[in-house]
Protein backbone atom coordinates (compact mmCIF):
# COMPACT_ATOMS: atom_id res chain seq x y z
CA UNK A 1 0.00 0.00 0.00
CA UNK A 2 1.00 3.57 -0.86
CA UNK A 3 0.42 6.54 1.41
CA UNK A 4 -0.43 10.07 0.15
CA UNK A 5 -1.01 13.35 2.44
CA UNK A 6 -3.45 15.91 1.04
CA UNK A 7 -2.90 18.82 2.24
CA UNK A 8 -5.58 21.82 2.66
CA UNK A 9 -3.45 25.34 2.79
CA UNK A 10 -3.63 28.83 2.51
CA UNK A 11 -1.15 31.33 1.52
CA UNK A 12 1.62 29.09 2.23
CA UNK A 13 5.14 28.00 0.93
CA UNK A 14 4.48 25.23 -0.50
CA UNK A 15 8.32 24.05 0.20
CA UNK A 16 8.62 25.66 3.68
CA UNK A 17 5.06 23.88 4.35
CA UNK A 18 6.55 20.06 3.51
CA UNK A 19 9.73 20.81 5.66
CA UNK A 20 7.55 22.34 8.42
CA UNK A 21 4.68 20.03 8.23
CA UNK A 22 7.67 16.89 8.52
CA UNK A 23 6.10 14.73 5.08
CA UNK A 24 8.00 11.55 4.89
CA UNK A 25 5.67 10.08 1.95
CA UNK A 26 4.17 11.66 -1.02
CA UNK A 27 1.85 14.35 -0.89
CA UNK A 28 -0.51 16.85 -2.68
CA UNK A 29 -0.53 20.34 -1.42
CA UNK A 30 -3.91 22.79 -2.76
CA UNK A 31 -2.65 26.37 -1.78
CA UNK A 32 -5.33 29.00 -2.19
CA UNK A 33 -3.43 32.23 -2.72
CA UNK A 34 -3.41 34.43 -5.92
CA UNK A 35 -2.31 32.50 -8.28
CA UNK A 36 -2.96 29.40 -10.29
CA UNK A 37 0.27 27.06 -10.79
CA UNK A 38 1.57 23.95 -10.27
CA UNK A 39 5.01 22.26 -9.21
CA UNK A 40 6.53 19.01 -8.55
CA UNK A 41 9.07 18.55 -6.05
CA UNK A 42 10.55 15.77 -4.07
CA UNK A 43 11.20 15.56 -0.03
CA UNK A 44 13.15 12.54 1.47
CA UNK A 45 12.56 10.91 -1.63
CA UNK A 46 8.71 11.03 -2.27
CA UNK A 47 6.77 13.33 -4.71
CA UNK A 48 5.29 16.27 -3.52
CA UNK A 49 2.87 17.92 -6.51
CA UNK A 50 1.70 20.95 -5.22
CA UNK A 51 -1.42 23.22 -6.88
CA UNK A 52 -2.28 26.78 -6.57
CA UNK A 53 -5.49 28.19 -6.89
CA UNK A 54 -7.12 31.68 -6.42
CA UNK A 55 -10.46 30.63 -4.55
CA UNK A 56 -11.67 30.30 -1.07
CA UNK A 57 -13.20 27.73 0.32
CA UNK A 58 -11.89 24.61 2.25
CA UNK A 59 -14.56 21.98 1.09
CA UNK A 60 -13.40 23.05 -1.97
CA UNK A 61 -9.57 22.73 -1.66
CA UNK A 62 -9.82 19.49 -0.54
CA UNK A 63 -12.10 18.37 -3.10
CA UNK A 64 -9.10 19.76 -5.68
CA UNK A 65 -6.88 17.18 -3.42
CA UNK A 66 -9.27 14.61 -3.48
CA UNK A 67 -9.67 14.61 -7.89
CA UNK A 68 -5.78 14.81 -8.06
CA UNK A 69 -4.77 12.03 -5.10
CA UNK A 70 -3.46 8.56 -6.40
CA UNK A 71 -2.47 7.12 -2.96
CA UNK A 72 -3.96 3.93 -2.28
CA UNK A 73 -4.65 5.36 1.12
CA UNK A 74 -4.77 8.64 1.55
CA UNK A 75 -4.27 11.05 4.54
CA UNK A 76 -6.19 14.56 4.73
CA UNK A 77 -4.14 17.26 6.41
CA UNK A 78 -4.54 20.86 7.57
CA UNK A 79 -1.56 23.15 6.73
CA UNK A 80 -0.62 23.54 10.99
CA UNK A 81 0.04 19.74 11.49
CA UNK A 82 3.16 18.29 12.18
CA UNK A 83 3.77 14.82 11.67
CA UNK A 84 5.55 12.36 13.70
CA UNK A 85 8.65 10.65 12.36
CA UNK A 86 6.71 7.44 12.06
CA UNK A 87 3.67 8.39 11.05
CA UNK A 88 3.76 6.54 7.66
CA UNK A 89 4.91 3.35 9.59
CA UNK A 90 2.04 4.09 11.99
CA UNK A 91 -0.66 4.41 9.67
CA UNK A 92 0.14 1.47 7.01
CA UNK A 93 0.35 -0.74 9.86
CA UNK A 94 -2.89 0.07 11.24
CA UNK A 95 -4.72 -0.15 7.86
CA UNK A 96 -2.95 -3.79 7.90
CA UNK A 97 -4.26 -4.70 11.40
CA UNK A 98 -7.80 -3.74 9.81
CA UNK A 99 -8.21 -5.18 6.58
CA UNK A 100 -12.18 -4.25 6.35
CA UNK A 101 -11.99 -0.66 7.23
CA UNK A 102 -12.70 1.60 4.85
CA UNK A 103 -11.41 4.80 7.11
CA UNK A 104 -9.55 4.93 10.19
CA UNK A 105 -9.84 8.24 12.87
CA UNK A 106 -6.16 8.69 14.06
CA UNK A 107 -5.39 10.83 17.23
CA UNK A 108 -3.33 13.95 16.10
CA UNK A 109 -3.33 16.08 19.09
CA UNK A 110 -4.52 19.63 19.87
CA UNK A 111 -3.91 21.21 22.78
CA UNK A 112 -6.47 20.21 25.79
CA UNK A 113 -8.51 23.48 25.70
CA UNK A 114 -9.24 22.89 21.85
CA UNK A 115 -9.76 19.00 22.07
CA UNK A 116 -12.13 17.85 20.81
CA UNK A 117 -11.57 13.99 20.89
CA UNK A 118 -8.71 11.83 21.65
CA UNK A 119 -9.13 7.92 21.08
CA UNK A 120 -8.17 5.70 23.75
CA UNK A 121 -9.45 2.32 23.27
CA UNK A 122 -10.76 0.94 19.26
CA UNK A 123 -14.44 2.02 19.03
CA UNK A 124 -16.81 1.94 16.12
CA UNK A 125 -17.47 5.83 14.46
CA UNK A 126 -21.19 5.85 14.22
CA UNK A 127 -23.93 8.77 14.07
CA UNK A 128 -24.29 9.26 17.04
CA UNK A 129 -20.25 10.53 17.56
CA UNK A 130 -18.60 10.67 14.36
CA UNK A 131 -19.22 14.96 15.10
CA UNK A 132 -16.13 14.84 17.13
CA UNK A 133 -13.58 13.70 14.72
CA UNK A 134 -11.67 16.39 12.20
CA UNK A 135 -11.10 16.05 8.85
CA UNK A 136 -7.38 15.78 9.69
CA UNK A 137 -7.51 12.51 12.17
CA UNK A 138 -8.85 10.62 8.82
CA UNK A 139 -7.39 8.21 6.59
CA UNK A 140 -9.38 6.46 3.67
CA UNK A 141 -8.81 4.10 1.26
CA UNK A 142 -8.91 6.26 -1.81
CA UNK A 143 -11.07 3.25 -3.75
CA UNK A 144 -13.15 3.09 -1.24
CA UNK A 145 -13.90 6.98 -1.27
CA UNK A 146 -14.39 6.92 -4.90
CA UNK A 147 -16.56 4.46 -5.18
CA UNK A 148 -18.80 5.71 -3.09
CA UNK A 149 -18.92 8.92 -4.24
CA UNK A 150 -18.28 10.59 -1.44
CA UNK A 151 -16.72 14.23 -1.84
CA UNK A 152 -16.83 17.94 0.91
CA UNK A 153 -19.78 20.07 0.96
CA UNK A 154 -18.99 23.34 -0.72
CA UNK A 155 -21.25 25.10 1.60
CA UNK A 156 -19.32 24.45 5.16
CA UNK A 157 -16.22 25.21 6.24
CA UNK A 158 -14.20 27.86 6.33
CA UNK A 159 -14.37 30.31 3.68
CA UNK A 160 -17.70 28.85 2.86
CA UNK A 161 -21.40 30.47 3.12
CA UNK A 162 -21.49 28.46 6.46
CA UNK A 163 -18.72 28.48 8.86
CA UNK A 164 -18.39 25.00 9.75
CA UNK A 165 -19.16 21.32 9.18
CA UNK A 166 -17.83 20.18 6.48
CA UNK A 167 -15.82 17.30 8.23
CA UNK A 168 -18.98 16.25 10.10
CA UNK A 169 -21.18 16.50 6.99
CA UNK A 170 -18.73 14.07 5.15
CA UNK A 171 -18.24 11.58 8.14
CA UNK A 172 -22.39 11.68 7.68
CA UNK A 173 -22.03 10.78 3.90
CA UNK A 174 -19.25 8.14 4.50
CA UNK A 175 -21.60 5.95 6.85
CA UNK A 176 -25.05 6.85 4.56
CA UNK A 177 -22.92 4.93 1.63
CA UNK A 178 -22.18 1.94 3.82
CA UNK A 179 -18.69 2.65 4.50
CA UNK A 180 -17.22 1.19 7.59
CA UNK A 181 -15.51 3.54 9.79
CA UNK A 182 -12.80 2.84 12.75
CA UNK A 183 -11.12 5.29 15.47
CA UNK A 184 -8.18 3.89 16.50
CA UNK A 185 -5.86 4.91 19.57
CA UNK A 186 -2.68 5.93 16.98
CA UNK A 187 -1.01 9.55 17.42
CA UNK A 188 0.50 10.51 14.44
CA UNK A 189 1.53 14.28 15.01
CA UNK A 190 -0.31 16.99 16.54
CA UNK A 191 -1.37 20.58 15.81
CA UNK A 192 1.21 23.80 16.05
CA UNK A 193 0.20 25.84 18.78
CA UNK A 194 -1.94 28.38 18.07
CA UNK A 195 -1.61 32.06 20.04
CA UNK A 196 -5.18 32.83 20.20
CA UNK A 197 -6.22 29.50 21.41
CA UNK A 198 -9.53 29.04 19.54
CA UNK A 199 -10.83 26.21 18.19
CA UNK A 200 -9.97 26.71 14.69
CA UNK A 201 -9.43 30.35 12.97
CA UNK A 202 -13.28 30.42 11.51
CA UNK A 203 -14.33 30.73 15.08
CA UNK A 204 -14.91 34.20 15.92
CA UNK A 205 -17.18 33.48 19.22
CA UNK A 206 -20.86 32.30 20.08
CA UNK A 207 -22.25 35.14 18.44
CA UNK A 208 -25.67 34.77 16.27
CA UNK A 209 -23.85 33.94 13.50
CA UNK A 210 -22.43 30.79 15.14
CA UNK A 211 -25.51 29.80 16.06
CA UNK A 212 -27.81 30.07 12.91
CA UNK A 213 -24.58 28.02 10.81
CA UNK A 214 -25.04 25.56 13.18
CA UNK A 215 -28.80 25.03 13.00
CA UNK A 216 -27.84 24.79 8.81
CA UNK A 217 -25.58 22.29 9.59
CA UNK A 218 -28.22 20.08 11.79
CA UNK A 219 -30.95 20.28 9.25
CA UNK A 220 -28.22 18.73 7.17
CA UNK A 221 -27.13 15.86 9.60
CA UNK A 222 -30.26 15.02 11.17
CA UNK A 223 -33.20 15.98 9.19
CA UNK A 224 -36.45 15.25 11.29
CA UNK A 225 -34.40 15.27 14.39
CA UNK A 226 -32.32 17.90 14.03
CA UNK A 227 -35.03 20.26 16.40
CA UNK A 228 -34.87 18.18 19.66
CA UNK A 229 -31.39 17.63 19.15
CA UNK A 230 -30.69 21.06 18.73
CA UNK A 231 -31.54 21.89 22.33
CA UNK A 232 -30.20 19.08 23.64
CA UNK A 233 -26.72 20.42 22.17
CA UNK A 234 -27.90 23.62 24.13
CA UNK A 235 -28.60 22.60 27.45
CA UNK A 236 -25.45 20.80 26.97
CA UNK A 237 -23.18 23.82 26.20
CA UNK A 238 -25.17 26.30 27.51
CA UNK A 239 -22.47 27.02 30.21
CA UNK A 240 -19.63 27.60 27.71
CA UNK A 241 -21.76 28.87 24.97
CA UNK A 242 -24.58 30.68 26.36
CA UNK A 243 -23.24 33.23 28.77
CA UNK A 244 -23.62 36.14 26.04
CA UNK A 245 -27.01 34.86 23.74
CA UNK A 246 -29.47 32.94 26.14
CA UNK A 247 -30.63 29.38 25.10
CA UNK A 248 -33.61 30.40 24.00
CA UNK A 249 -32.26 32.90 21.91
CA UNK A 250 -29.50 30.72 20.74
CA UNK A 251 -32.59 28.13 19.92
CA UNK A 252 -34.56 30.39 18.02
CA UNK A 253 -31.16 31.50 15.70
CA UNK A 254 -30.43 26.91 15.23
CA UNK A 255 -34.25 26.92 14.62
CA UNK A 256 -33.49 29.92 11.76
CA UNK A 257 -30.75 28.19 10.33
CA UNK A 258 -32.69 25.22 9.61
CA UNK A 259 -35.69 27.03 7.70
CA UNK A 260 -33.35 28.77 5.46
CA UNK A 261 -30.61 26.08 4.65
């Protein structure tokens, strides 16, 4: 089996960003900037092809990784992760251990404030928790991926009409097609620090906007149910994200969201 990182990135050196980023396999990099070119390098003695493009949109980048990748598993990547030395080893060995997966959920850690998961035992990624895993703890089998069809919303995600989602929203697709999905307790890098300490640099607070993007995003995931559990995600958080818009008010903005998405 081969292993190929794709790598989502913005305004970056594409060079700087495979030394920095520590790729030890081959890799495509999708740079949005303000140009449109492409290069072909090689790092430690794998290909790097790197593309430029002059568009915004993360669902989108990676979908220009995802058309171009010819891995036969294939690692998604922000442009702020840093590998470990064996992460190749690490991942080709799991994929081996689980024959029948189509995707595996790797651990590449964030620091504790901004965690959002971090797998400690095997489990089973269902729909009930696959909302916890980024788009850069997966690995798929690219065959797999394309024969189900499966590609990122263009609406979520940073840069996107809707601020977030579009890691969830695939996950969602991924098990609708039948494809079987595994977490597995493997760290493989972790995140660069980040100064501001948010969550991801869409976030700009629990502010109205927040809110109504995420009620789009649950009309999407859970159709029918996407009401109840709307306030149950509420009541939840309503300590962390309720102290400036009330729950109710927060409700009626998810409850928005949904009628216009």
């Amino acid at each position: 089996m081969t292993l190929e990182v794709l790598v989502a990135a913005v305004q970056e050196n594409d060079i700087m960003l495979a030394e920095h980023m520590n790729l030890t396999t081959d890799a495509v990099i999708c740079n949005q900037c303000q140009e449109v070119a492409f290069k072909e390098f090689t790092r430690k003695g794998h290909t790097v092809r790197s593309f430029a493009f002059a568009e915004r949109g993360v669902g989108l980048n990676r979908n220009n990784a995802l058309m171009r990748a010819r891995g036969d598993l294939i690692l998604f990547a922000d442009d702020d992760i840093i590998y470990d030395d064996d992460y190749a080893h690490k991942v080709l060995k799991a994929f081996e251990e689980h024959p029948k997966e189509d995707i595996l959920a790797f651990n590449v850690m964030a620091e504790k404030s901004r965690r959002t998961y971090e797998n400690t035992r095997t489990r089973r990624v269902r729909w009930y928790n696959y909302g916890r895993y980024p788009t850069y703890a997966l690995c798929c089998r690219l065959e797999s991926i394309r024969r189900a069809n499966v590609w990122f919303s263009l609406l979520f995600g940073g840069g996107a009409k809707y601020s977030n989602g579009e890691d969830s929203l695939f996950l969602h697709d991924c098990l609708k097609k039948g494809l079987r999905i595994l977490a597995v307790p493997v760290t493989i890098g972790h995140e660069k620090n980040r100064e501001n300490g948010e969550a991801s640099t869409w976030f700009t607070g629990y502010n109205e906007k927040f809110f109504y993007d995420r009620g789009a995003l649950y009309h999407y995931l859970y159709g029918r149910m996407a009401k109840p559990l709307a306030l149950r995600f509420l009541l939840a958080k309503r300590e962390k994200m309720c102290r400036q818009i009330p729950v109710k008010r927060a409700y009626q903005l998810m409850k928005k969201g949904m009628r216009e998405a």
